[in-house]
C-alpha atoms as a PDB file:
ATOM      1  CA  UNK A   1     -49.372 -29.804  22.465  1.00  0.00           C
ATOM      2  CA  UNK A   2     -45.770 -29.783  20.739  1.00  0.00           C
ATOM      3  CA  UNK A   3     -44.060 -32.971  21.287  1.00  0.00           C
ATOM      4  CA  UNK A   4     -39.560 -32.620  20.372  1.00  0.00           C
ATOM      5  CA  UNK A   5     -37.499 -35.602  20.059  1.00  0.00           C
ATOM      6  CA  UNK A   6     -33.855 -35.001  21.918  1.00  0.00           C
ATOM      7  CA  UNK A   7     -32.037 -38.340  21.294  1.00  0.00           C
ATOM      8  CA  UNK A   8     -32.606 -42.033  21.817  1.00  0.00           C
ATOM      9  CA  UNK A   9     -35.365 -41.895  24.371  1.00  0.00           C
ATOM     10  CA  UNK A  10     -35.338 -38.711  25.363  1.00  0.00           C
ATOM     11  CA  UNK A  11     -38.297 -35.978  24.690  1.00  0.00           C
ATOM     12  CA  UNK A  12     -39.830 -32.582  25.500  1.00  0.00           C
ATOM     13  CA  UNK A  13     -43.795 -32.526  25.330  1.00  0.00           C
ATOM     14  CA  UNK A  14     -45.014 -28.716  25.778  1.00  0.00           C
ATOM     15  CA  UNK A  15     -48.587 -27.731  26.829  1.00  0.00           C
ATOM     16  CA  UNK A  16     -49.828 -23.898  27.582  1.00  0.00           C
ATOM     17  CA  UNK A  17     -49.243 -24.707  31.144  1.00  0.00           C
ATOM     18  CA  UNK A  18     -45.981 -27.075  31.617  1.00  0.00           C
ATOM     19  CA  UNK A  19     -43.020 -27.972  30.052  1.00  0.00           C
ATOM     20  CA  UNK A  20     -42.569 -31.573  30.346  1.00  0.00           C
ATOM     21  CA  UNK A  21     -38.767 -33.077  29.973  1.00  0.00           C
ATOM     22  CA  UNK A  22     -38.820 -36.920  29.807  1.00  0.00           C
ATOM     23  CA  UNK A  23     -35.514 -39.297  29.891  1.00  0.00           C
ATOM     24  CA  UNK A  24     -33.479 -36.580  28.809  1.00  0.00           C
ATOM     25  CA  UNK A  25     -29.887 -38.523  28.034  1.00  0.00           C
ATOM     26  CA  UNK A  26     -28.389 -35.746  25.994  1.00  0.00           C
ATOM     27  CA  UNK A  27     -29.158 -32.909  23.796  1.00  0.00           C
ATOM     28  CA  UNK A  28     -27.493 -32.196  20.227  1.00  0.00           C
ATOM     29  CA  UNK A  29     -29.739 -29.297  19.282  1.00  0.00           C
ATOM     30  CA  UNK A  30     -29.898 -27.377  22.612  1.00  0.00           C
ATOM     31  CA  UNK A  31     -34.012 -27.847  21.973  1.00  0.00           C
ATOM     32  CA  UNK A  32     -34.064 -27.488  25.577  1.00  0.00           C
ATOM     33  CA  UNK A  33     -31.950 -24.530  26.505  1.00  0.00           C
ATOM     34  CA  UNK A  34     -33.489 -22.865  24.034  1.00  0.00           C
ATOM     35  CA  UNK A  35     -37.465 -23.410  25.108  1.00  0.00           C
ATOM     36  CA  UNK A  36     -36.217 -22.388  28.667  1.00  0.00           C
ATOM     37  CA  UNK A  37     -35.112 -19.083  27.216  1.00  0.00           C
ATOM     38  CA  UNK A  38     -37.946 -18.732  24.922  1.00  0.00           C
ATOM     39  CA  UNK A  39     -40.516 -19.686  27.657  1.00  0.00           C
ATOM     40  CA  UNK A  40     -39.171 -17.973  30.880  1.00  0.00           C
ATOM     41  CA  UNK A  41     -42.753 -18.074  32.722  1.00  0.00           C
ATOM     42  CA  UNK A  42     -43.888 -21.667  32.448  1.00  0.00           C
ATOM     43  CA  UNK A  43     -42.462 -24.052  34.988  1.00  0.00           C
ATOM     44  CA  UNK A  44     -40.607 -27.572  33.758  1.00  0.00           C
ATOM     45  CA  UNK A  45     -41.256 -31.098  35.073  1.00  0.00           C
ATOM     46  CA  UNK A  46     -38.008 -33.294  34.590  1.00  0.00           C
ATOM     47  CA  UNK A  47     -38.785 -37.136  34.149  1.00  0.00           C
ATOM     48  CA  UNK A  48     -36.419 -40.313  34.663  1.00  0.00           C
ATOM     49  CA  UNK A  49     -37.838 -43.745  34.063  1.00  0.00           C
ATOM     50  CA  UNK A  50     -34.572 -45.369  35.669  1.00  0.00           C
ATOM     51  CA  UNK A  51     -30.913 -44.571  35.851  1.00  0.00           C
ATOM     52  CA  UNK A  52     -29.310 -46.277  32.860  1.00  0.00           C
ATOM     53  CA  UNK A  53     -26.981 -43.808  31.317  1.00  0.00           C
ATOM     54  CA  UNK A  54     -28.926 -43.512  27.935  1.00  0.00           C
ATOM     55  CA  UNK A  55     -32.096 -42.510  29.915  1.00  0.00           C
ATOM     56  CA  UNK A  56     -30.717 -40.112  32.954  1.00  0.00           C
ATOM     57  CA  UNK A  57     -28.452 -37.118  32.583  1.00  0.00           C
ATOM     58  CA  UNK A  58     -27.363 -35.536  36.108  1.00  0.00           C
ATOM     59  CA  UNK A  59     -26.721 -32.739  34.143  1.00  0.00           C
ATOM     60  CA  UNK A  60     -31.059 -31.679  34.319  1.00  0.00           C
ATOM     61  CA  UNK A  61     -30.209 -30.669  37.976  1.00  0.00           C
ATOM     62  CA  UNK A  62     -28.554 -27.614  36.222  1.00  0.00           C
ATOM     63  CA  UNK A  63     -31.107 -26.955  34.349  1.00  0.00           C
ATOM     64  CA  UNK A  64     -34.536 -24.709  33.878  1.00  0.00           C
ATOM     65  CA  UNK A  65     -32.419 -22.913  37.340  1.00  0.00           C
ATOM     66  CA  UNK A  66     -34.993 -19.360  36.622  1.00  0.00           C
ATOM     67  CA  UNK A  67     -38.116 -21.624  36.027  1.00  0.00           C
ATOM     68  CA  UNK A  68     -40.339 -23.418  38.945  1.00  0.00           C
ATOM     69  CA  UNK A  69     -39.131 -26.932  38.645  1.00  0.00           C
ATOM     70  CA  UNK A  70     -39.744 -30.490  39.960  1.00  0.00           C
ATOM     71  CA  UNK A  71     -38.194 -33.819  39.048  1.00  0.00           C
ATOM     72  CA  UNK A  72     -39.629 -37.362  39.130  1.00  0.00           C
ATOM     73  CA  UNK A  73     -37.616 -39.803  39.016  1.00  0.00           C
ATOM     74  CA  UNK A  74     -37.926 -43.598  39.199  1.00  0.00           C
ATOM     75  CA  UNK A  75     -36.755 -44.827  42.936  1.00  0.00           C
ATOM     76  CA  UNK A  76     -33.819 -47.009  41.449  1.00  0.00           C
ATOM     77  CA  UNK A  77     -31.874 -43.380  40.776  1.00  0.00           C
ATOM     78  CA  UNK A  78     -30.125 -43.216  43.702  1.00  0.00           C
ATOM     79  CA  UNK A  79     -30.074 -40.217  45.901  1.00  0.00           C
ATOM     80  CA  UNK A  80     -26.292 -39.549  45.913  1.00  0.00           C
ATOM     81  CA  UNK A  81     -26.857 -38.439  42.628  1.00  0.00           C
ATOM     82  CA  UNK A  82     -29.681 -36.140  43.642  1.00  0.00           C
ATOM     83  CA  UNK A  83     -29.803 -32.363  44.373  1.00  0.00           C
ATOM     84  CA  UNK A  84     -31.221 -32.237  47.858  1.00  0.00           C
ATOM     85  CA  UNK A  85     -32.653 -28.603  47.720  1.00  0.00           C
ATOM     86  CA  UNK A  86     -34.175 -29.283  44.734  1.00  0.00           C
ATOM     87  CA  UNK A  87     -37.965 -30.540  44.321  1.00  0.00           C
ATOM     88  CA  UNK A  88     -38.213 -34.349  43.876  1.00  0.00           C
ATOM     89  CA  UNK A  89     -40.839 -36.685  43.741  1.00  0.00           C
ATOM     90  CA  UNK A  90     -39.201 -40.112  44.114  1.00  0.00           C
ATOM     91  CA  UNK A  91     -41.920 -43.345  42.555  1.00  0.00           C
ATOM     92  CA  UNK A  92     -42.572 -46.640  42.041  1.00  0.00           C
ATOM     93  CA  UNK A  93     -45.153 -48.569  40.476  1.00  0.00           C
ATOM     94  CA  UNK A  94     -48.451 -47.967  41.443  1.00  0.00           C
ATOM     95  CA  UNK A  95     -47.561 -44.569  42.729  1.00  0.00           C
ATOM     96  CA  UNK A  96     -49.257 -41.427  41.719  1.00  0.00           C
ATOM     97  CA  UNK A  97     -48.532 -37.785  42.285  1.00  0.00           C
ATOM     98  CA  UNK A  98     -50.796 -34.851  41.840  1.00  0.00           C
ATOM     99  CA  UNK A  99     -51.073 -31.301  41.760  1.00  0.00           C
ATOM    100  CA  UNK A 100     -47.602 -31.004  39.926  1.00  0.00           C
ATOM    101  CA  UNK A 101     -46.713 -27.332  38.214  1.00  0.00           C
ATOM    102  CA  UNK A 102     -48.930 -26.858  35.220  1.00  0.00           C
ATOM    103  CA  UNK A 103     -51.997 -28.698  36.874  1.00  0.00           C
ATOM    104  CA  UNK A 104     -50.122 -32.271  35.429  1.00  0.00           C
ATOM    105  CA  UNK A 105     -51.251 -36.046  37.558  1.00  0.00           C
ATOM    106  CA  UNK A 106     -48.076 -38.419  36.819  1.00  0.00           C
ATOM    107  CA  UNK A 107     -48.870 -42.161  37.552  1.00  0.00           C
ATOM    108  CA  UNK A 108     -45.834 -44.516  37.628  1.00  0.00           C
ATOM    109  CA  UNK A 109     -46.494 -48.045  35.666  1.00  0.00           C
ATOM    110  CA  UNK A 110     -43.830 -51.235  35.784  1.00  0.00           C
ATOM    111  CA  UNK A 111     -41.501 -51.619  33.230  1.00  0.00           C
ATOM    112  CA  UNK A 112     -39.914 -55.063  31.669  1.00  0.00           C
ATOM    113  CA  UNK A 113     -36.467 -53.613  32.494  1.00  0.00           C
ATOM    114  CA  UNK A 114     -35.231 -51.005  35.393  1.00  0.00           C
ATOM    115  CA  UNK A 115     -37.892 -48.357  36.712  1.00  0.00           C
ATOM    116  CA  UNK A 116     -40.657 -47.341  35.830  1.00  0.00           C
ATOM    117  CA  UNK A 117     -42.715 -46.169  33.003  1.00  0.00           C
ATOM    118  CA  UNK A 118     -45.168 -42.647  33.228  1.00  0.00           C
ATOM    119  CA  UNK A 119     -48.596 -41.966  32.739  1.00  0.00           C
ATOM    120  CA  UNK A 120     -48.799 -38.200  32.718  1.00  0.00           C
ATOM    121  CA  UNK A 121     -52.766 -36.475  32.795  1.00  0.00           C
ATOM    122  CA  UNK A 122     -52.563 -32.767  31.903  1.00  0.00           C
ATOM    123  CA  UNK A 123     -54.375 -29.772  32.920  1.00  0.00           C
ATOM    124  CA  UNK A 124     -56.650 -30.615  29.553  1.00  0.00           C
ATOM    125  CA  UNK A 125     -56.903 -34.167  30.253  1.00  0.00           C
ATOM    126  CA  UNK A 126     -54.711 -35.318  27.684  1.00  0.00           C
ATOM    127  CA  UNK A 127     -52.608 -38.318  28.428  1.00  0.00           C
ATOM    128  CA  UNK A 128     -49.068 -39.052  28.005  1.00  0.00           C
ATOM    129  CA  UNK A 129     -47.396 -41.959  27.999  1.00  0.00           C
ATOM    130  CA  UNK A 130     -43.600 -42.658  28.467  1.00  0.00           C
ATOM    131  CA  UNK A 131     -42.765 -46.700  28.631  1.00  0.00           C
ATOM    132  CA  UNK A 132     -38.871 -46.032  29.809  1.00  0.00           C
ATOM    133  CA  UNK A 133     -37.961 -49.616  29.218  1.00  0.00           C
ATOM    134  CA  UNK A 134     -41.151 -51.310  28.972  1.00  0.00           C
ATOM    135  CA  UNK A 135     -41.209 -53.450  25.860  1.00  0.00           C
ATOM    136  CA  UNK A 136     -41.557 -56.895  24.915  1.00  0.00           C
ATOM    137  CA  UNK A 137     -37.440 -57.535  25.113  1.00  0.00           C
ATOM    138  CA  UNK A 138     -36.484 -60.981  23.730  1.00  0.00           C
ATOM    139  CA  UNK A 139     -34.528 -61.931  20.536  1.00  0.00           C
ATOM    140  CA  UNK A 140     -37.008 -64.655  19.520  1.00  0.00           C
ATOM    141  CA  UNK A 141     -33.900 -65.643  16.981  1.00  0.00           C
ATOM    142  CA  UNK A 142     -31.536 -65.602  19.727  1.00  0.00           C
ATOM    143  CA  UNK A 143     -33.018 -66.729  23.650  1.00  0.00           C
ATOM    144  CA  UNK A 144     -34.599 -70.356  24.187  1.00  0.00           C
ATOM    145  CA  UNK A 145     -38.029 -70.700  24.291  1.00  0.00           C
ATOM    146  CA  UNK A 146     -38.498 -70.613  27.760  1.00  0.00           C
ATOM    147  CA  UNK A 147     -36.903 -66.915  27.730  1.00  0.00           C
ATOM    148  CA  UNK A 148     -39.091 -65.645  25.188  1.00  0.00           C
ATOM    149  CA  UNK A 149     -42.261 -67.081  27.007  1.00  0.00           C
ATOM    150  CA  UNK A 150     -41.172 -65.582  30.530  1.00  0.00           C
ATOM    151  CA  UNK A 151     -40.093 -62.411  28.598  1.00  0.00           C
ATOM    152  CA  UNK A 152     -43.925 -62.176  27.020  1.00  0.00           C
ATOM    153  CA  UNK A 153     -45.449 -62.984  30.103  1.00  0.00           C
ATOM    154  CA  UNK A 154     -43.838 -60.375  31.665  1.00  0.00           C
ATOM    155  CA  UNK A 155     -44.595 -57.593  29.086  1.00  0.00           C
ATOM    156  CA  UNK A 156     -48.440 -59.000  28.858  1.00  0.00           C
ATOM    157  CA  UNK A 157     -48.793 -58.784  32.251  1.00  0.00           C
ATOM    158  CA  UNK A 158     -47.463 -54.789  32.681  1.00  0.00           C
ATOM    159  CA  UNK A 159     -49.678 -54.164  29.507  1.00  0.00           C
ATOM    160  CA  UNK A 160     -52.985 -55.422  30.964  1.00  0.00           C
ATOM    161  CA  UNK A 161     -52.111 -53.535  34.109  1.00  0.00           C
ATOM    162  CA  UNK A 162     -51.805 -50.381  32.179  1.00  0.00           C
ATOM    163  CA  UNK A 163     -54.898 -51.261  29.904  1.00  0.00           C
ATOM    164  CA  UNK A 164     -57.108 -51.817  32.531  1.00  0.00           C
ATOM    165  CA  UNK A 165     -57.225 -48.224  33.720  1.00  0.00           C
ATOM    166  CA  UNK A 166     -56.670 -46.765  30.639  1.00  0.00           C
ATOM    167  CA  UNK A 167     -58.158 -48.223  27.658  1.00  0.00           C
ATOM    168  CA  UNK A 168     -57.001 -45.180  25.313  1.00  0.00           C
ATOM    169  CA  UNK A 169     -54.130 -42.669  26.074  1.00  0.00           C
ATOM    170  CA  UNK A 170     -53.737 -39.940  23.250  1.00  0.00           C
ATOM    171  CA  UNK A 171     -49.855 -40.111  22.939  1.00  0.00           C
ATOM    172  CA  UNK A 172     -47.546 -42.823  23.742  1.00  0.00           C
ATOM    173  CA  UNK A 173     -43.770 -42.753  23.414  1.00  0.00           C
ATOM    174  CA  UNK A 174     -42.807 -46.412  23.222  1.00  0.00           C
ATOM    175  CA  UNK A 175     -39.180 -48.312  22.684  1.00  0.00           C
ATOM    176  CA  UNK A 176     -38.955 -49.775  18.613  1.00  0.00           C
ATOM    177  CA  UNK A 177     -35.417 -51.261  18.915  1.00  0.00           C
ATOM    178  CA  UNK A 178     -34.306 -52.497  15.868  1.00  0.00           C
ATOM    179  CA  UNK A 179     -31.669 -54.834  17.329  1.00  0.00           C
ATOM    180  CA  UNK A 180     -34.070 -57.340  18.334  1.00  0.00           C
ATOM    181  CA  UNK A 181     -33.909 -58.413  14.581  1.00  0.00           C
ATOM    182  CA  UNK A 182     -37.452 -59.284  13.224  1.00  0.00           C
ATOM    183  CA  UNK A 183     -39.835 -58.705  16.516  1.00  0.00           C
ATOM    184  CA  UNK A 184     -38.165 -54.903  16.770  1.00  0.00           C
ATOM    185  CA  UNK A 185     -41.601 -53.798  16.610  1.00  0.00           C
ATOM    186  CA  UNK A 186     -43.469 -56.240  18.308  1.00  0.00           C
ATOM    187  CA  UNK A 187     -44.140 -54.680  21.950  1.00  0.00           C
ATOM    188  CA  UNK A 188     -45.018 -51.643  20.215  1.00  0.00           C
ATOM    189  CA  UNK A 189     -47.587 -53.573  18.403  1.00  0.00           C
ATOM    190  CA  UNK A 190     -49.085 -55.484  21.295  1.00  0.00           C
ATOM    191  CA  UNK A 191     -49.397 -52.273  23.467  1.00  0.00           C
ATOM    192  CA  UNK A 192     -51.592 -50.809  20.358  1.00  0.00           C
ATOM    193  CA  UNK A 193     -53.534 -53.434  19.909  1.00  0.00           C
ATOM    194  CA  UNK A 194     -54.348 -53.497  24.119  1.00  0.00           C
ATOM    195  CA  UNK A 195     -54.662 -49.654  23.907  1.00  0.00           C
ATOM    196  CA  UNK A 196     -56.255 -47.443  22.002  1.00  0.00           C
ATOM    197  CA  UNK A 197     -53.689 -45.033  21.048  1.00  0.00           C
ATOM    198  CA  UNK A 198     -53.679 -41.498  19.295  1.00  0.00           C
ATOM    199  CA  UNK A 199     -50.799 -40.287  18.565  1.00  0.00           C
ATOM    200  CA  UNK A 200     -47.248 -42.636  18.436  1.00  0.00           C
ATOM    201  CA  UNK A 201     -44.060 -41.854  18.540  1.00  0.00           C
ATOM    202  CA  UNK A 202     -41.156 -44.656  18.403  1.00  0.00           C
ATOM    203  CA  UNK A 203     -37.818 -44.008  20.467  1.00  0.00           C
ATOM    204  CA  UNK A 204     -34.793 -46.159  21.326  1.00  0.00           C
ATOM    205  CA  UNK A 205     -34.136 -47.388  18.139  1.00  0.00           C
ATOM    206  CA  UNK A 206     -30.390 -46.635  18.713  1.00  0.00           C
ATOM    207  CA  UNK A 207     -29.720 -44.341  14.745  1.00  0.00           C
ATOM    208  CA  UNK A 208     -31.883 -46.751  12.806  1.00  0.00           C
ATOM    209  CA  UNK A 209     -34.917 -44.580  11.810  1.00  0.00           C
ATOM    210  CA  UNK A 210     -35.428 -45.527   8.753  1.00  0.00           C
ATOM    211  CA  UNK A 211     -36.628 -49.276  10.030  1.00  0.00           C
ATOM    212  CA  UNK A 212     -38.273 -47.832  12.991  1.00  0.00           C
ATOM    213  CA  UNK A 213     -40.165 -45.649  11.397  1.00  0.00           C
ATOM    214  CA  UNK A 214     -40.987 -48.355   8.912  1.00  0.00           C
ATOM    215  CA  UNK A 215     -44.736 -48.423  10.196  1.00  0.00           C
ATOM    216  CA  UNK A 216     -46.507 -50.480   7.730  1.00  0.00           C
ATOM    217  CA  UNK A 217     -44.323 -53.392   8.481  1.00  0.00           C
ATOM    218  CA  UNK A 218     -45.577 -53.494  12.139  1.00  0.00           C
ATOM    219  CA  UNK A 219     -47.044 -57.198  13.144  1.00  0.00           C
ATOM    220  CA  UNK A 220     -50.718 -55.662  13.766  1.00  0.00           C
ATOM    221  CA  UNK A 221     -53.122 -58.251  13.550  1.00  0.00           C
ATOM    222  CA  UNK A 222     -55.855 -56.301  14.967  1.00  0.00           C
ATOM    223  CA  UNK A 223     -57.602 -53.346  13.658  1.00  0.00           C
ATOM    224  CA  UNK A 224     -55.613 -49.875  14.583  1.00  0.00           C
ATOM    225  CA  UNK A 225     -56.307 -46.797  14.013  1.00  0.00           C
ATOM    226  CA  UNK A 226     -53.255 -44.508  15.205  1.00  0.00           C
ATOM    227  CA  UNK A 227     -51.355 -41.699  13.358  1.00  0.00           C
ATOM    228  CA  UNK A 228     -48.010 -42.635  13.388  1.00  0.00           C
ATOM    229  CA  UNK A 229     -44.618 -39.705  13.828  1.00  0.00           C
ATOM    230  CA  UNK A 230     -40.977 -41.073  12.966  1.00  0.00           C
ATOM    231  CA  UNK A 231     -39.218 -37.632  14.841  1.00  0.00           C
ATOM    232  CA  UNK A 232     -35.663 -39.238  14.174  1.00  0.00           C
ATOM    233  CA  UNK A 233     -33.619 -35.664  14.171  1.00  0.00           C
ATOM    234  CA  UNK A 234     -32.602 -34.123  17.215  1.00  0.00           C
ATOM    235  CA  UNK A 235     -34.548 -31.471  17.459  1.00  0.00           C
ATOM    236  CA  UNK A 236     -37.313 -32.210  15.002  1.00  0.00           C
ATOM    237  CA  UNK A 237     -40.705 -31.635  16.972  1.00  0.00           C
ATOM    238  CA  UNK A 238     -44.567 -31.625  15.554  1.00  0.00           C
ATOM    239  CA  UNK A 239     -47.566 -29.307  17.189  1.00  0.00           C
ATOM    240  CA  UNK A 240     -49.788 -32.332  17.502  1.00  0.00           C
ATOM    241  CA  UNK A 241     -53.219 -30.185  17.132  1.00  0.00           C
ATOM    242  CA  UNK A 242     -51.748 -28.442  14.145  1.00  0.00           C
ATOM    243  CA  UNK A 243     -51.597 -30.024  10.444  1.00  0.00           C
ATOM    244  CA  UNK A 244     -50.675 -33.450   9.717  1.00  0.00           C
ATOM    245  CA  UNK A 245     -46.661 -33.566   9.352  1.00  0.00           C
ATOM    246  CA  UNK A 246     -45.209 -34.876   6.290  1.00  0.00           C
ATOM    247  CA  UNK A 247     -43.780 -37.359   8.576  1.00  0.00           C
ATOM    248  CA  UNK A 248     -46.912 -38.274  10.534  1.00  0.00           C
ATOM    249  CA  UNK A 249     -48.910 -41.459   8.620  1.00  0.00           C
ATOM    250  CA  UNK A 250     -52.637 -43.072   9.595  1.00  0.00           C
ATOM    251  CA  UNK A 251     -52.654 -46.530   9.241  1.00  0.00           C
ATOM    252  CA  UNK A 252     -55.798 -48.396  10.111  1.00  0.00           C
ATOM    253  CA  UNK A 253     -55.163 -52.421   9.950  1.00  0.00           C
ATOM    254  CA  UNK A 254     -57.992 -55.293   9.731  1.00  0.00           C
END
């Protein structure tokens, strides 16, 4: 599986049977256009976790137009901005759709913000996780007390819901956003430390890789064992069941 980072939150994960697109916002490198082209025969699921502007492009409706495609998209995108003769698969939390092109299950998950977030189960039974907006969003420096306890309830809640039907999921794409000052990392942490996960990738962190990517600064105070990838150049991708990247770290904490 070949995972490609597009921009802020947006990816393309590739298996031998489907080309998956998620929150694709924009594009600098074309990564997209140009798998299309490369891979004329495989057909492309399009993903939107909810219609902010940094997480859903109108412009996918015009693409992948020679390939079998289907979007999913969160039920706050509104339908005026749909395609109507196009495939979509509208979902909420708690939905699930099967039998997608490539053989792929997508389960829809809450998030702490608008939408959704997506468990995807491939052909080979790998899963792939999208969180949208789901993170653990307070400024603990910033909001009252109260906020950041409602804020953590919240995100704990989601979390457990997730956890409890899937105690592992082998690659997670997961919101590190720096802005939140010193907890930028700390939904990221508590999902790991509730799920067993593989493979991580950060997104949303807004330009500022370097402290994103900044992994053995992450508040884990249980023991993890997850290889980490900081994919902070549009277009920069990793074949996940290849070699280790030089940008890919282990880090196992007690």
């Amino acid at each position: 599986m070949r995972v490609t980072y597009l921009a802020h939150s947006g990816f393309m994960v590739e298996t031998d049977d489907v080309i998956m697109v998620f929150d694709y916002f924009r594009d600098p490198s074309h990564s997209v256009v140009k798998k299309l082209e490369e891979r004329k025969d495989v057909p492309v699921v399009f993903f939107v976790t909810h219609h902010h502007k940094d997480h859903y492009n109108p412009d996918i409706f015009n693409l992948a137009q020679n390939h079998e495609r289907v979007y999913v998209l969160s039920n706050d995108v509104e339908a005026r901005d749909t395609n109507s003769r196009l495939a979509i698969q509208g979902m909420s939390a708690g939905d699930v759709v099967e039998n997608l092109p490539g053989g792929i299950t997508v389960k829809a998950y809450p998030s702490t913000d608008e939408g959704v977030s997506f468990l995807v189960t491939t052909k080979a039974g790998r899963k792939v996780f999208h969180a949208g907006d789901l993170n653990l969003w307070h400024w603990n420096e910033e909001n009252t007390p109260k906020a950041v306890a409602e804020a953590t309830a919240a995100f704990t809640k989601a979390v457990n819901r997730i956890a409890e039907e899937n105690p592992s999921i082998d690659t997670v794409m997961f919101p590190v956003d720096v802005r939140q000052g010193k907890d930028f990392a700390l939904g990221a942490t508590r999902f790991m430390e509730a799920i067993k996960v593989k493979d991580f990738f950060p997104m949303h962190f807004d330009g500022s890789a370097s402290v994103a990517c900044d992994f053995g600064v992450y508040p884990f105070h249980n023991a993890v064992n997850t290889t980490f990838h900081c994919l902070k150049d549009p277009g920069e991708s990793i074949q996940l069941n290849g070699p280790t990247s030089p940008n890919s770290k282990i880090y196992t904490f007690f």
